[in-house]
C-alpha atoms as a PDB file:
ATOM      1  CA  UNK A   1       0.000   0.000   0.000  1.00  0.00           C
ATOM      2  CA  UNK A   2       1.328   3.196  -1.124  1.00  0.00           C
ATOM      3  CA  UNK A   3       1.817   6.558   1.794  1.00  0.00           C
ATOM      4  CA  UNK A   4      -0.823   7.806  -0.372  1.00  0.00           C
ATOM      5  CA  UNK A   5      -3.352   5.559  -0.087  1.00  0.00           C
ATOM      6  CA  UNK A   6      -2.894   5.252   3.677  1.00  0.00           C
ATOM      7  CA  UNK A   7      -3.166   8.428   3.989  1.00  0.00           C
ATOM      8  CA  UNK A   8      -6.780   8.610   2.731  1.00  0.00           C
ATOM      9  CA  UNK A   9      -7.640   5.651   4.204  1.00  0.00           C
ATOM     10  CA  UNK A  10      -6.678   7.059   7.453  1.00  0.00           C
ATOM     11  CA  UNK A  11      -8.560  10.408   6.854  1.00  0.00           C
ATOM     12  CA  UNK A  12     -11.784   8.263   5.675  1.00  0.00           C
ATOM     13  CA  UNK A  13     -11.830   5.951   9.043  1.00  0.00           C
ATOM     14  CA  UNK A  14     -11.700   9.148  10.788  1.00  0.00           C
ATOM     15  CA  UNK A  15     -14.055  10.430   8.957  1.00  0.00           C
ATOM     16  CA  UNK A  16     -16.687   8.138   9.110  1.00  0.00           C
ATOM     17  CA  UNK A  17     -16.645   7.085  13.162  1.00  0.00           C
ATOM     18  CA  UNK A  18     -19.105  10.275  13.805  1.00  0.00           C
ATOM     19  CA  UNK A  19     -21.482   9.607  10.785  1.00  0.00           C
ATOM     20  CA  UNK A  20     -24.989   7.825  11.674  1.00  0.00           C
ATOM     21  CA  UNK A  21     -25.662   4.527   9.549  1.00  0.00           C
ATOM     22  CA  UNK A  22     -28.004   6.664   7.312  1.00  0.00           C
ATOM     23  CA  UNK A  23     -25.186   9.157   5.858  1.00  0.00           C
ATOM     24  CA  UNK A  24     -25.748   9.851   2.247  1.00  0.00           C
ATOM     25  CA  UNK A  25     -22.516  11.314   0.390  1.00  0.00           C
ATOM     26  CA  UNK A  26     -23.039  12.643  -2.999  1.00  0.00           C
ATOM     27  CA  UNK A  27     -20.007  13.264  -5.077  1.00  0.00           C
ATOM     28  CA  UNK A  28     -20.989  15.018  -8.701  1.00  0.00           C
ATOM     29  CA  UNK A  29     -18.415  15.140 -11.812  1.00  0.00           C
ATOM     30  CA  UNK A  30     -18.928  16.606 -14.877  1.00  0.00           C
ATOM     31  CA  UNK A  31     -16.459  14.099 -16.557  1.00  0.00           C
ATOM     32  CA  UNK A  32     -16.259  11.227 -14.865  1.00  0.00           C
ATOM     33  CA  UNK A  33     -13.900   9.376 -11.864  1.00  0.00           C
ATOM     34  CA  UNK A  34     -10.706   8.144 -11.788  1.00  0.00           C
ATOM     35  CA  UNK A  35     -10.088   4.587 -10.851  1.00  0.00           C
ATOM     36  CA  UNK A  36      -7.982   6.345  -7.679  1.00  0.00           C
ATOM     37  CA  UNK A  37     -11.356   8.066  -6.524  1.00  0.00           C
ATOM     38  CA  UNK A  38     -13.907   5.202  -6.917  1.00  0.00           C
ATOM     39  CA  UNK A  39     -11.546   2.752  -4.946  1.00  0.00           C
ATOM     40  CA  UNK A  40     -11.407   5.793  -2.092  1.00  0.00           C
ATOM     41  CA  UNK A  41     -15.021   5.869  -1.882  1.00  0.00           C
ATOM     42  CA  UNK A  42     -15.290   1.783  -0.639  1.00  0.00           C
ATOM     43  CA  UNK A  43     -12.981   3.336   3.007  1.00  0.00           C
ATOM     44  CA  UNK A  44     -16.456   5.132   3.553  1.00  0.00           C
ATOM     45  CA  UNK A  45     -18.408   1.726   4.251  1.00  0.00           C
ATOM     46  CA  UNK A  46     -20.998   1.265   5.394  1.00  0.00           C
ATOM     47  CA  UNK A  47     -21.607   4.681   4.705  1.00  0.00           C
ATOM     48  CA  UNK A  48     -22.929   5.152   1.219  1.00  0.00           C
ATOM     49  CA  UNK A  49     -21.585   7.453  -1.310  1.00  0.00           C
ATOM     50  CA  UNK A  50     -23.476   7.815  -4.756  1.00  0.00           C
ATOM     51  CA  UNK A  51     -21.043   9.041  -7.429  1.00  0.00           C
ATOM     52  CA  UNK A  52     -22.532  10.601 -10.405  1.00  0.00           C
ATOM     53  CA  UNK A  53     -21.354  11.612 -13.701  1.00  0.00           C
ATOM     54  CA  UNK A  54     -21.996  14.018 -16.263  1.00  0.00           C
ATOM     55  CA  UNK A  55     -24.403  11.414 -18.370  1.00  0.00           C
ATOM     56  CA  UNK A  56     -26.107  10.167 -14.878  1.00  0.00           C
ATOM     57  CA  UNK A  57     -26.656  14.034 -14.151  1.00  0.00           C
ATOM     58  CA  UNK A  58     -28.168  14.960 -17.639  1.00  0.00           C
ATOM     59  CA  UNK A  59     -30.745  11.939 -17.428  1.00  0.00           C
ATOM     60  CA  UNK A  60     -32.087  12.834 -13.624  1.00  0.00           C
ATOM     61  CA  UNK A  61     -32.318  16.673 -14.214  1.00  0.00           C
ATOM     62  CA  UNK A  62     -34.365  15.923 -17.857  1.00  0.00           C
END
């Protein structure tokens, strides 16, 4: 594992200790995710965090 990534993972275990069950995160991009982000987002279990992109976006706003 890289200093990076436990870095983050560190910040995301703190991070989700004071969060009820029920937390919604909503993370919006206009282009898309990197692989780097999506992987980040599984530390926040069992928190849920909905990622959308640009297409996802378009079709609930329409």
């Amino acid at each position: 594992m890289s200093k990076y990534t436990h870095h983050w993972r560190t910040v995301f275990n703190k991070m989700r200790s004071p969060c009820p069950a029920g937390t919604v995160g909503l993370i919006f991009s206009r282009t898309g995710f990197t692989n780097a982000a999506v992987s980040l987002s599984y530390f926040s279990l069992p928190q849920a965090i909905l990622m959308w992109n640009g297409a996802e976006l378009k079709y609930a706003l329409e």
